[in-house]
C-alpha atoms as a PDB file:
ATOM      1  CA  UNK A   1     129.360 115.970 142.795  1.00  0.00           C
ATOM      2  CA  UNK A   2     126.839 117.906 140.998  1.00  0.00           C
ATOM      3  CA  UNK A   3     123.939 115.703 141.982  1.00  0.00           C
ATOM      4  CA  UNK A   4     120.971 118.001 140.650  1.00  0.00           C
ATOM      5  CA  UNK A   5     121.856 118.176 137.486  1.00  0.00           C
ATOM      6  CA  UNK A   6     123.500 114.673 137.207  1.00  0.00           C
ATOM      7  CA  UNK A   7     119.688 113.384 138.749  1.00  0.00           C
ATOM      8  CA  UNK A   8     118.198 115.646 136.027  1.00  0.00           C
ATOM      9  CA  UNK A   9     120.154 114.051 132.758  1.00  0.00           C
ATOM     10  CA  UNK A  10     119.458 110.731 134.312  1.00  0.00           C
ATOM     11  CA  UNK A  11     115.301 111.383 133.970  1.00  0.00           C
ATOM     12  CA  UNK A  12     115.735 113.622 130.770  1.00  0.00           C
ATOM     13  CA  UNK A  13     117.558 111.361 128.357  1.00  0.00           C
ATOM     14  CA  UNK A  14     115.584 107.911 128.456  1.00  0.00           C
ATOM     15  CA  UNK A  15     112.030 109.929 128.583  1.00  0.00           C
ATOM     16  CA  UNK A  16     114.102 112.002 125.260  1.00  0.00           C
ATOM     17  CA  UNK A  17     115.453 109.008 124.196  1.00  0.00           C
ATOM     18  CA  UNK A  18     112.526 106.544 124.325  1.00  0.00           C
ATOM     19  CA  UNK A  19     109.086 108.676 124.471  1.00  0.00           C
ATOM     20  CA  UNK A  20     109.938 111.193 121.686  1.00  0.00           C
ATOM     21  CA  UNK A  21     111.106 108.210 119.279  1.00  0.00           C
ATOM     22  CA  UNK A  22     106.900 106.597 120.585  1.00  0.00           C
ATOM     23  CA  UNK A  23     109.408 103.369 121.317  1.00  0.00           C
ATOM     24  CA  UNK A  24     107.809 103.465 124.876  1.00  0.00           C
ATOM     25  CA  UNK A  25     104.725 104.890 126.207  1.00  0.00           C
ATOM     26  CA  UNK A  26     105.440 107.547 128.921  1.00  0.00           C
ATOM     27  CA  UNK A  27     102.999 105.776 130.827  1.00  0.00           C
ATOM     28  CA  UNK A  28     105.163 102.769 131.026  1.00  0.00           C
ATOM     29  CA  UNK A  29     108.687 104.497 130.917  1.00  0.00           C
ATOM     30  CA  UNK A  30     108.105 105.435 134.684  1.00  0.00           C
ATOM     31  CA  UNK A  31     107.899 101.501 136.265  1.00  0.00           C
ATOM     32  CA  UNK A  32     110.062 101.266 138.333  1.00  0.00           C
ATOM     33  CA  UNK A  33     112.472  98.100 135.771  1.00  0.00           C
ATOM     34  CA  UNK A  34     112.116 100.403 132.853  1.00  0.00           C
ATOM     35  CA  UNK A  35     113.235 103.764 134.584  1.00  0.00           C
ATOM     36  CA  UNK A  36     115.929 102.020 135.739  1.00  0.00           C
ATOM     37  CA  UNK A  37     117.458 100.276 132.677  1.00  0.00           C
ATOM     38  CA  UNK A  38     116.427 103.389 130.503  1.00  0.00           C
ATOM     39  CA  UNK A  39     118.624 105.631 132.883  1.00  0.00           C
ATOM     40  CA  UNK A  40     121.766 102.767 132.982  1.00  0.00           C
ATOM     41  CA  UNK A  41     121.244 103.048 129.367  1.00  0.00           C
ATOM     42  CA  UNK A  42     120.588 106.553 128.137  1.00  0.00           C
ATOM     43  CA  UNK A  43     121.053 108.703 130.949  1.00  0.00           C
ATOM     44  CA  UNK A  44     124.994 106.680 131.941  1.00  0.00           C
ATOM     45  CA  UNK A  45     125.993 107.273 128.132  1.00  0.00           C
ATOM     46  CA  UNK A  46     124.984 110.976 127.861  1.00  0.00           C
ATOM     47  CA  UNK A  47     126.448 111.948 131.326  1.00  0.00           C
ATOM     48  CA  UNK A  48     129.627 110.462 129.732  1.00  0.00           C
ATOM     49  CA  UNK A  49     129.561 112.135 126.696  1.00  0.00           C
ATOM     50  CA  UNK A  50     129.066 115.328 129.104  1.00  0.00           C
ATOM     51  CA  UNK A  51     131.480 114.702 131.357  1.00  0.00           C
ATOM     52  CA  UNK A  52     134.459 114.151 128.229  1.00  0.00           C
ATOM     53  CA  UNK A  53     133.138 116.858 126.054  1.00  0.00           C
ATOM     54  CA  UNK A  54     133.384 119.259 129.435  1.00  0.00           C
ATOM     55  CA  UNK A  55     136.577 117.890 130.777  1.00  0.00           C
ATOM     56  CA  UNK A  56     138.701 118.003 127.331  1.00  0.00           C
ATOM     57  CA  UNK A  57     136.896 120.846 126.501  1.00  0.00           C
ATOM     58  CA  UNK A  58     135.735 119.497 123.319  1.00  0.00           C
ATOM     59  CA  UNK A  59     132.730 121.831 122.827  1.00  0.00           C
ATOM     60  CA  UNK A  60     129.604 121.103 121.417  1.00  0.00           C
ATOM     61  CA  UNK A  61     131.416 119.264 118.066  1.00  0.00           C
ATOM     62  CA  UNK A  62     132.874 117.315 119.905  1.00  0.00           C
ATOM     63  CA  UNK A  63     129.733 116.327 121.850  1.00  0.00           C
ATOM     64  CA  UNK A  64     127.788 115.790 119.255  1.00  0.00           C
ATOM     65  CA  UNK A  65     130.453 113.389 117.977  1.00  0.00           C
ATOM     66  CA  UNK A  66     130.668 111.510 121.179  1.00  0.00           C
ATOM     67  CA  UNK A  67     126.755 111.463 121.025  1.00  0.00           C
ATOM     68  CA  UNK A  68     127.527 109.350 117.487  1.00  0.00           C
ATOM     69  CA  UNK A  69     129.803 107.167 119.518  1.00  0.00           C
ATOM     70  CA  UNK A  70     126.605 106.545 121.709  1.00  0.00           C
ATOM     71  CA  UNK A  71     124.012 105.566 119.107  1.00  0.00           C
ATOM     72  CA  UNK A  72     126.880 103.323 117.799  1.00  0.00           C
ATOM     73  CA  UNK A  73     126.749 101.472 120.978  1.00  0.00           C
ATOM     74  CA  UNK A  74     123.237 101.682 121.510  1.00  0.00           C
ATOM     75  CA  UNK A  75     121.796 100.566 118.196  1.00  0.00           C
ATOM     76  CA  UNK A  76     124.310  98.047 117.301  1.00  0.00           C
ATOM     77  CA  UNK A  77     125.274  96.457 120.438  1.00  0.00           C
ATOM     78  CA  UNK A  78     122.463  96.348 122.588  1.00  0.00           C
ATOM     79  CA  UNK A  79     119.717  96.788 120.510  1.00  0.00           C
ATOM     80  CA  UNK A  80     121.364  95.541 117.300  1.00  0.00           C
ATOM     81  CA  UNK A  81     118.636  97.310 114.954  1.00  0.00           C
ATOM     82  CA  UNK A  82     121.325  98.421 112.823  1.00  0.00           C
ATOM     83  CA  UNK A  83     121.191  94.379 111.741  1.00  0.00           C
ATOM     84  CA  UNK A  84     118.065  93.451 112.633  1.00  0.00           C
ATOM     85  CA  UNK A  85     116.067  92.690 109.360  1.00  0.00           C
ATOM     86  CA  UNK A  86     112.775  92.142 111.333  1.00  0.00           C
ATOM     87  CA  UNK A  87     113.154  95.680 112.975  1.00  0.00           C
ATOM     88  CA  UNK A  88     113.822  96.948 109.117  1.00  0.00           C
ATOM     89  CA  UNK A  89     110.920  95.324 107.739  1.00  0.00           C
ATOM     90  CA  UNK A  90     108.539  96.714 110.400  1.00  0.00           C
ATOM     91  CA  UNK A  91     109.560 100.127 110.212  1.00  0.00           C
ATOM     92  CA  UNK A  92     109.024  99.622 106.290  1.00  0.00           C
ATOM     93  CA  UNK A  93     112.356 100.367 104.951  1.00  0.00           C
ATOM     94  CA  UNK A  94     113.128  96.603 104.263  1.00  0.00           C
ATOM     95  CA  UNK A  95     116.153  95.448 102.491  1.00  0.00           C
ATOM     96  CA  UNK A  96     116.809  98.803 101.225  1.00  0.00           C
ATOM     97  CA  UNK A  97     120.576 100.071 101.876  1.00  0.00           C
ATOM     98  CA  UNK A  98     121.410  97.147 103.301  1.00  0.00           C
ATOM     99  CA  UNK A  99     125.328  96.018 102.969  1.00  0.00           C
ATOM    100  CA  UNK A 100     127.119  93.124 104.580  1.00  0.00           C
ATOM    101  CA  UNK A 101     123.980  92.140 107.131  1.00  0.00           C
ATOM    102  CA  UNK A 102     123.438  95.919 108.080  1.00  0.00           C
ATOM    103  CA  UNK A 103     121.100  98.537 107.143  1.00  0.00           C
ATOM    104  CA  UNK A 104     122.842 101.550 106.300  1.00  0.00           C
ATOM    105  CA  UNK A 105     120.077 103.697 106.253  1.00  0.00           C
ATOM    106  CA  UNK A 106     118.827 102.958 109.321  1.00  0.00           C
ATOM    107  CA  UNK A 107     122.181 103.133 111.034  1.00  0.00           C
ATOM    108  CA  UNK A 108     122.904 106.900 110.119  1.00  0.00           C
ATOM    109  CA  UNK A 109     119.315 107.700 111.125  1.00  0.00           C
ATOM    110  CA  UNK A 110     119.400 106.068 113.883  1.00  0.00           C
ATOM    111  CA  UNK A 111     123.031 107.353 114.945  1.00  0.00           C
ATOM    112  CA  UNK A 112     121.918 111.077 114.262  1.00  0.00           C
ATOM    113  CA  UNK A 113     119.014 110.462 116.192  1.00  0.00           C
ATOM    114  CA  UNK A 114     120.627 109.705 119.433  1.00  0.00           C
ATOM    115  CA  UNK A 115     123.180 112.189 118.906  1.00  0.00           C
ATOM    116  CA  UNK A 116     121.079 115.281 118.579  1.00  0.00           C
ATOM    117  CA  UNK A 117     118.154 114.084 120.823  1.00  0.00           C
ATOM    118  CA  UNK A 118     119.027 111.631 123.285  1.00  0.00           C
ATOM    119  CA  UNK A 119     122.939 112.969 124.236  1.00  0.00           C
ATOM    120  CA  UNK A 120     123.196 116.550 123.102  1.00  0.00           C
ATOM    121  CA  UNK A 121     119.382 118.019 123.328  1.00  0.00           C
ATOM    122  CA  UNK A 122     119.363 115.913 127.116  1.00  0.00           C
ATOM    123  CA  UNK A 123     122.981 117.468 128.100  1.00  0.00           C
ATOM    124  CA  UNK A 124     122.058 121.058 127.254  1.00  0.00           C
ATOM    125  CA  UNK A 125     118.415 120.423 128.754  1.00  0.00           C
ATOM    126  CA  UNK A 126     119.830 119.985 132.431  1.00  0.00           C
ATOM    127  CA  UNK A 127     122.358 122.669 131.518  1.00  0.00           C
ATOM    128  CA  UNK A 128     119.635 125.068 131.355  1.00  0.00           C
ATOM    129  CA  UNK A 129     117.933 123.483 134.385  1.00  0.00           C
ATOM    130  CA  UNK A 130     120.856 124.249 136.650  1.00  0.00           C
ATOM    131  CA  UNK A 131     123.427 126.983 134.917  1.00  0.00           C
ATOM    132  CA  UNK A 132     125.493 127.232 138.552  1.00  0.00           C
ATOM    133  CA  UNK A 133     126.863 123.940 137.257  1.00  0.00           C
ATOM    134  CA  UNK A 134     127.327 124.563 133.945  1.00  0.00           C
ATOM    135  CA  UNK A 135     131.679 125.622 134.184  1.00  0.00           C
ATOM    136  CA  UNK A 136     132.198 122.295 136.676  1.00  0.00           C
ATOM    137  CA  UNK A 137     132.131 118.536 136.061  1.00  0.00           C
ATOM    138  CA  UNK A 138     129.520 116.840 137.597  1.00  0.00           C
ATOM    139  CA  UNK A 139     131.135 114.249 139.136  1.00  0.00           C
ATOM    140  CA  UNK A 140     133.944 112.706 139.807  1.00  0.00           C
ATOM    141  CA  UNK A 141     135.609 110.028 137.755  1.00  0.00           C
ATOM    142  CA  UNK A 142     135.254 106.962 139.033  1.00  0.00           C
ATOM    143  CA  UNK A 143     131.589 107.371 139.100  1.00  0.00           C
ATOM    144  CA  UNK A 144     131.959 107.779 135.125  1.00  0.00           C
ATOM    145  CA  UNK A 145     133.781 104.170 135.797  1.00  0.00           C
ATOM    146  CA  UNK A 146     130.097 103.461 137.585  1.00  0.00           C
ATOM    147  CA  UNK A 147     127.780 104.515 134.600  1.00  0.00           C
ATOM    148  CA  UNK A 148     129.984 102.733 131.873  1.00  0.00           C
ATOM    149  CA  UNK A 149     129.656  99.486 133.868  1.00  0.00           C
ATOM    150  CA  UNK A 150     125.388 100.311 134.000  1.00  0.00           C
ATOM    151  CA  UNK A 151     125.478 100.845 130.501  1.00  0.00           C
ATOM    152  CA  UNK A 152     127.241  96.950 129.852  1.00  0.00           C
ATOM    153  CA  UNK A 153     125.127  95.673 132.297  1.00  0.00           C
ATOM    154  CA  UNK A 154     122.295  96.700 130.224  1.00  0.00           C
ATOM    155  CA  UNK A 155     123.984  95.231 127.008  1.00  0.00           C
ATOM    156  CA  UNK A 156     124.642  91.862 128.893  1.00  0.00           C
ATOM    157  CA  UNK A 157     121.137  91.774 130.591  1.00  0.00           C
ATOM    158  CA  UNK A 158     119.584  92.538 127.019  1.00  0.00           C
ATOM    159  CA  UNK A 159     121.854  90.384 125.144  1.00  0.00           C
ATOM    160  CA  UNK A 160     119.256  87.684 124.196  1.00  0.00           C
ATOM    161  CA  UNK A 161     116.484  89.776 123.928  1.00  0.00           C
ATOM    162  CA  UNK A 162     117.213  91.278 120.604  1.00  0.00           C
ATOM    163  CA  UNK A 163     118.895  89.913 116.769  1.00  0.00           C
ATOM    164  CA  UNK A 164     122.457  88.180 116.937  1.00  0.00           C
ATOM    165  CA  UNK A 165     124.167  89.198 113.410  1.00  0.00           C
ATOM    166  CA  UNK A 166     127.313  87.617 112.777  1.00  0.00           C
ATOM    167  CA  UNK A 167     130.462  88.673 114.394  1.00  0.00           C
ATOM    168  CA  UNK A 168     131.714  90.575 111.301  1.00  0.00           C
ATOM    169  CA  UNK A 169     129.300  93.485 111.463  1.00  0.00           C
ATOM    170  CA  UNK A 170     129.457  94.099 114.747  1.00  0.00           C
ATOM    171  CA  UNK A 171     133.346  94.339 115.213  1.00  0.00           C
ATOM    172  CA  UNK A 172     132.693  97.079 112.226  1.00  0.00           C
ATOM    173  CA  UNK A 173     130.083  98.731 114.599  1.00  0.00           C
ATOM    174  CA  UNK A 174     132.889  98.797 117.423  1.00  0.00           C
ATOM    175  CA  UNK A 175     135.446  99.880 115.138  1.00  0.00           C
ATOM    176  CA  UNK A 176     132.980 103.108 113.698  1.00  0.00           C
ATOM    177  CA  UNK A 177     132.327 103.601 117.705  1.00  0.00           C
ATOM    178  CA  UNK A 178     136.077 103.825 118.033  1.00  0.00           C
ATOM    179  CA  UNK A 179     136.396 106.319 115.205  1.00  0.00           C
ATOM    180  CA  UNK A 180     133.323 108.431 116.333  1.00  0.00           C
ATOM    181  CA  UNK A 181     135.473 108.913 119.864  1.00  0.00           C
ATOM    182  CA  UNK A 182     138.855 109.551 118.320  1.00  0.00           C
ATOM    183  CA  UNK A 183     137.224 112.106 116.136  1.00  0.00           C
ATOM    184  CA  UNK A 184     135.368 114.195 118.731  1.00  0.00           C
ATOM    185  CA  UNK A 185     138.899 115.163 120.191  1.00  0.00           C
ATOM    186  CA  UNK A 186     139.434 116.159 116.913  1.00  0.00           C
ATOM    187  CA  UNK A 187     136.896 118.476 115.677  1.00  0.00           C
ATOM    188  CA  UNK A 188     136.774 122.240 116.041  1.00  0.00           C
ATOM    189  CA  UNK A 189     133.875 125.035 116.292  1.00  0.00           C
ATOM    190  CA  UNK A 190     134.474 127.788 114.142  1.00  0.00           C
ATOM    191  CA  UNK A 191     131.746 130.387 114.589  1.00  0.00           C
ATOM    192  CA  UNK A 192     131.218 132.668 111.263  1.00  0.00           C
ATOM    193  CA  UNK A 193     130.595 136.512 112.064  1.00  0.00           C
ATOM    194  CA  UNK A 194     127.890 137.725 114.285  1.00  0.00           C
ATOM    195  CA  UNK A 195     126.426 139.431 111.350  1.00  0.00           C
ATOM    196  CA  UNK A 196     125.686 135.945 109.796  1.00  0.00           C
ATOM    197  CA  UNK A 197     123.993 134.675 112.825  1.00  0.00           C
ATOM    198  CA  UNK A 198     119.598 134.772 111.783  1.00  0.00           C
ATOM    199  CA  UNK A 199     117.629 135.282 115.021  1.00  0.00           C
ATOM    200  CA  UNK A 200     117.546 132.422 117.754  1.00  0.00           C
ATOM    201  CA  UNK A 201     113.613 131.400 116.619  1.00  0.00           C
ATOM    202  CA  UNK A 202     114.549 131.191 112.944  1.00  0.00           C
ATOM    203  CA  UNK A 203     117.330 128.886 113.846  1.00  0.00           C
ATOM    204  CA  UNK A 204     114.320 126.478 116.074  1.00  0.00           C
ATOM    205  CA  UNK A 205     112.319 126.647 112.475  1.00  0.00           C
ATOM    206  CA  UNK A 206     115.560 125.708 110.318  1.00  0.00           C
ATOM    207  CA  UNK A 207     116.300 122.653 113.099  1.00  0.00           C
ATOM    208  CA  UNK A 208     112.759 121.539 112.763  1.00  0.00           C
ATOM    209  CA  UNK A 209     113.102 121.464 108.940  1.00  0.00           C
ATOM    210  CA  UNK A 210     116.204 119.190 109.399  1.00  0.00           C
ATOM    211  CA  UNK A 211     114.685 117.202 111.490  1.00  0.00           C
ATOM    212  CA  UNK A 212     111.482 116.812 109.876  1.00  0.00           C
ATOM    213  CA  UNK A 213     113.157 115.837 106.358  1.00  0.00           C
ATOM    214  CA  UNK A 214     115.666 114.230 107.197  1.00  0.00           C
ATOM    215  CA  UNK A 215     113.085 111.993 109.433  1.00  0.00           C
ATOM    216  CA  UNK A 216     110.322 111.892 106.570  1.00  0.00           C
ATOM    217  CA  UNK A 217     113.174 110.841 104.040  1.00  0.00           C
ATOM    218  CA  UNK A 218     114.530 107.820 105.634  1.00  0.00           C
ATOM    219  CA  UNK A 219     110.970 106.235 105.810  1.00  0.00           C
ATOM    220  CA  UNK A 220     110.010 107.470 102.031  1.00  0.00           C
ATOM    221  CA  UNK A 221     113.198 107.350  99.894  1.00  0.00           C
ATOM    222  CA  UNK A 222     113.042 103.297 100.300  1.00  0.00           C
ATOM    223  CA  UNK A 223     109.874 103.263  98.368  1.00  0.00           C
ATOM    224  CA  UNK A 224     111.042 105.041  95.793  1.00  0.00           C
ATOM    225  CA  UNK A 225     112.973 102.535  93.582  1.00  0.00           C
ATOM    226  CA  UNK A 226     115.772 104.823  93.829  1.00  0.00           C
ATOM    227  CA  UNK A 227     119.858 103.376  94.079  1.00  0.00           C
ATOM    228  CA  UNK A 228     120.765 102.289  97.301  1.00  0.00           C
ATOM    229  CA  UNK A 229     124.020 104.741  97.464  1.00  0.00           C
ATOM    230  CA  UNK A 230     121.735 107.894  96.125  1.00  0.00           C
ATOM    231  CA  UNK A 231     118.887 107.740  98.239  1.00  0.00           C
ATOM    232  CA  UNK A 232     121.305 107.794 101.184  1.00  0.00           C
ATOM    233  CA  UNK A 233     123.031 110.630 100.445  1.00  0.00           C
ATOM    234  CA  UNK A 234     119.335 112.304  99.946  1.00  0.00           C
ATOM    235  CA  UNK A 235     118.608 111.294 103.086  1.00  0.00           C
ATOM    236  CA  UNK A 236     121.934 112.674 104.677  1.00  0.00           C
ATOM    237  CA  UNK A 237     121.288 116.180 102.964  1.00  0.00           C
ATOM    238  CA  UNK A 238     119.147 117.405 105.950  1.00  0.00           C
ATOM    239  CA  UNK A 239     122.140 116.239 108.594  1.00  0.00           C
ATOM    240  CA  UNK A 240     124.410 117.859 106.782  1.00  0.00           C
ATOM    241  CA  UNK A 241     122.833 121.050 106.281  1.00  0.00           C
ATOM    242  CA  UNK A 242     122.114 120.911 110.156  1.00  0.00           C
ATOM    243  CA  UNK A 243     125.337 120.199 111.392  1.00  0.00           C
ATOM    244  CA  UNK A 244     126.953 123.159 108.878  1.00  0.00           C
ATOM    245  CA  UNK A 245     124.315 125.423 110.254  1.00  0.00           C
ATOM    246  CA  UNK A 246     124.731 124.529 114.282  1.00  0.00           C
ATOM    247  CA  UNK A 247     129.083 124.863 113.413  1.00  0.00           C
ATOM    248  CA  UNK A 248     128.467 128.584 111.540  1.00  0.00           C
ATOM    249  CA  UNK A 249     125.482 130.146 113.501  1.00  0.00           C
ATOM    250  CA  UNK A 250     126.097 128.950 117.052  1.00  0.00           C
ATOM    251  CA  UNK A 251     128.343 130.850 118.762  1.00  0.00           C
ATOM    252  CA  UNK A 252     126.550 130.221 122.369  1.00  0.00           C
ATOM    253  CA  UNK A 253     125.419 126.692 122.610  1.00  0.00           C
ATOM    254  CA  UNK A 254     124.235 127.353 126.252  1.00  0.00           C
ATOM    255  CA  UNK A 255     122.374 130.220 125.036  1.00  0.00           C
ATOM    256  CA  UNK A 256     119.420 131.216 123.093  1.00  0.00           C
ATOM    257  CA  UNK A 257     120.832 129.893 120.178  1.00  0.00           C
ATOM    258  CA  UNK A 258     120.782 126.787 121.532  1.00  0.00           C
ATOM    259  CA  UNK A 259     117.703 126.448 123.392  1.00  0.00           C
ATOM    260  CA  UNK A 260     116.325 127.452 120.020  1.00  0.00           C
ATOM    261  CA  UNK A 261     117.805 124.584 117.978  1.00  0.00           C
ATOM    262  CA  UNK A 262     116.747 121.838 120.542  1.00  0.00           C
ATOM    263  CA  UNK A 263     113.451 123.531 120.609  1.00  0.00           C
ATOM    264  CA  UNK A 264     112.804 122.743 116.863  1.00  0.00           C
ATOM    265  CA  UNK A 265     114.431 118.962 117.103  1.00  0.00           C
ATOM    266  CA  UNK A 266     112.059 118.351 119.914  1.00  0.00           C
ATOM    267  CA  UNK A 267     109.255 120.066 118.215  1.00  0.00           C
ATOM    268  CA  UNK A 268     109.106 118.170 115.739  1.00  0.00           C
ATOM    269  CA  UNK A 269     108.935 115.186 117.864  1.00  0.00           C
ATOM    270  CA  UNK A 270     106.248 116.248 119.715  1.00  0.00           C
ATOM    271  CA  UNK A 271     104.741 116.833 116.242  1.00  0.00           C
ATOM    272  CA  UNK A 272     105.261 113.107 115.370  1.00  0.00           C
ATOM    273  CA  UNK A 273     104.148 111.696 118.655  1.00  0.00           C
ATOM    274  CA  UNK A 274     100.412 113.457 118.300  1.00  0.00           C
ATOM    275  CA  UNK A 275     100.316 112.474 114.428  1.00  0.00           C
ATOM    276  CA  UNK A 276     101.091 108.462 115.767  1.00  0.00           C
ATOM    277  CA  UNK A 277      98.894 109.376 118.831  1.00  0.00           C
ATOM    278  CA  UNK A 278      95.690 109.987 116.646  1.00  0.00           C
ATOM    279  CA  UNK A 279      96.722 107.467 114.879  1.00  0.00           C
ATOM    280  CA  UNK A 280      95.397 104.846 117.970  1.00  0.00           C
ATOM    281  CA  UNK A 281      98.745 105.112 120.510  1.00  0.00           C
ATOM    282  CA  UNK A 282      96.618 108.040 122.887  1.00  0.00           C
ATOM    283  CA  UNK A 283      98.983 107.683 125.263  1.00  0.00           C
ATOM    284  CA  UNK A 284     101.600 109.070 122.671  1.00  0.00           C
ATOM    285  CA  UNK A 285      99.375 112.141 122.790  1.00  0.00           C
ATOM    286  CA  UNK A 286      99.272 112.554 126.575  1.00  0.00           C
ATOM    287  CA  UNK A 287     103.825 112.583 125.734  1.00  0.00           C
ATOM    288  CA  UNK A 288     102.912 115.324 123.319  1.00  0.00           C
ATOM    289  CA  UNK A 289     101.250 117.199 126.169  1.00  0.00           C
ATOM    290  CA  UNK A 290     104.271 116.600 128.572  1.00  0.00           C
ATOM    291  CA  UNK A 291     106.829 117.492 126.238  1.00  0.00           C
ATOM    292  CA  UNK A 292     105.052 120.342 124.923  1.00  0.00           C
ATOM    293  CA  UNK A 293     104.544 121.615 128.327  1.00  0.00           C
ATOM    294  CA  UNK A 294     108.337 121.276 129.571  1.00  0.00           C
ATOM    295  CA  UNK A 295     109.554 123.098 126.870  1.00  0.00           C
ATOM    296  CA  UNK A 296     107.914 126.073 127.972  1.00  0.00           C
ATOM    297  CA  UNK A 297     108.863 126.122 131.103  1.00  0.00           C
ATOM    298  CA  UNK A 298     112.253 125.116 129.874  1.00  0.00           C
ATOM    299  CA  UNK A 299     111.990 128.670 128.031  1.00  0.00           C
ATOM    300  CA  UNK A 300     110.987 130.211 130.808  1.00  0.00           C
ATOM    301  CA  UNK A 301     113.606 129.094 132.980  1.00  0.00           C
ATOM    302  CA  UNK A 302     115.990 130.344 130.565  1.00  0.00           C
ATOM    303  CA  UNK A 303     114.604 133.529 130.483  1.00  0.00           C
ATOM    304  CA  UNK A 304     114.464 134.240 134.258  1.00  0.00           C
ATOM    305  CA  UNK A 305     118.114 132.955 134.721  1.00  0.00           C
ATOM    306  CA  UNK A 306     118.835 135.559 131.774  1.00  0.00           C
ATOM    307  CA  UNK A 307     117.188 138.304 133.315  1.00  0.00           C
ATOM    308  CA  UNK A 308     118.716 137.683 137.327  1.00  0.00           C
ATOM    309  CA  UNK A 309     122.185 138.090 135.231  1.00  0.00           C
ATOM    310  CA  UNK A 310     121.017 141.177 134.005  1.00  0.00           C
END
């Protein structure tokens, strides 16, 4: 077993998962109840993504897919905001795109978000942290067996704590789950030439723009009067863009390229969390800080790992 790195996805994804999103304070994230059911939760369902991507050799399609599959089970089965109209109407996108009890808009968002940030950006994170155990699985299967059961122990324990929708929707949810999984042994990376590859930091500003549009559209399109079906598709355009770009340009997920591309996701994170921070939630701010300051050494870390190989 792998236990450093294992240790390291199990920290990373719930402070990825839960700080950048502000859904909990990084002051609160570390008691000892929330660490706990954050890392059952986030940190079981991205080592498993990991562990399938690496062991069918699915690449990083296929993980990002799997990462889909996550947000699925996340957001619709334990914490059922995909339904949840109170949840909708907070956030201010309100009845808009909503079809058959769920909100459509916030399900894609919300399904993209975990995919990028809380599976893939956490995976490749404690990648970097330990590259001697990048070509090996990190442990062995029947402790995947272990961090599936964590993550339905979370959804039972949490099972009365959020919306119940009607049965309907959520054996749709299980069934787009389903899908997500069968399709991530599906997908394939093709790479376009080297010469159409833009440098590694212009790829962090184009992932930032994705990010940042996609983000800003989701919460502005519903105010806009706009159809339902169009101003989801709007809202898609960023994804879509992004996922073309990561498929063409990335030839080296584990490599500059990479680091790059979940530098300018989590940028703009850390962007949001200091706007919301001056905003009143300071402790958002002090996140900002964190973040801002383990991405640089995350950099650096890359870049003395680089250099030893050289």
């Amino acid at each position: 077993m792998a236990w450093r790195p294992v240790v390291a996805l199990l920290l990373v994804a719930p402070y990825l998962g839960e700080v950048l999103s502000t859904a909990t304070s990084p002051l609160t994230l570390p008691l000892p109840w929330n660490l706990a059911m954050f890392s059952a939760l986030y940190g079981s369902g991205a080592l498993i993504c990991r562990e399938v991507a690496f062991r069918w050799g699915l690449g990083l399609p296929g993980l990002i897919v799997l990462g889909m599959a996550y947000g699925v089970f996340e957001e619709a089965l334990v914490d059922r905001f995909w339904f949840d109209p109170e949840y909708a109407r907070t956030t201010g996108v309100g009845t808009y795109a909503e079809v058959g009890h769920t909100n459509l808009i916030l399900a894609t968002h919300l399904t993209a978000f975990h995919a990028a940030v809380s599976v893939c950006s956490s995976v490749l994170i404690a990648t970097w942290l330990f590259p001697q155990d990048r070509d090996r699985a990190w442990v062995r299967p029947r402790w995947l067996i272990v961090a599936g059961l964590a993550m339905l122990t979370v959804l039972f324990i949490t099972s009365e704590d959020y919306y119940r929708p009607p049965i309907g929707p959520i054996l749709v949810a299980i069934g787009i789950g389903i899908l997500f999984v069968v399709l991530a042994f599906r997908v394939r990376r093709e790479p376009g030439p080297l010469s159409d590859r833009p440098r590694p930091r212009l790829l962090g500003l184009v992932a930032f723009l994705c990010a940042g549009f996609h983000f800003v559209l989701v919460y502005a399109i519903p105010s806009t009067g706009l159809p339902w079906p169009v101003g989801l598709a709007i809202t898609l355009v960023p994804l879509v863009i992004g996922v073309f770009l990561v498929r063409r340009w990335i030839a080296e997920p584990h490599g500059r390229d990479g680091l790059w591309v979940v530098t300018g996701i989590i940028g703009f994170f850390i962007a949001l969390d200091a706007f919301v921070g001056a905003s009143g939630r300071y402790d958002l701010i002090i996140g900002a800080v964190i973040t801002t300051v383990g991405v640089i050494l995350l950099h650096r870390r890359v870049k003395a790992v680089s250099h030893s190989r050289t």
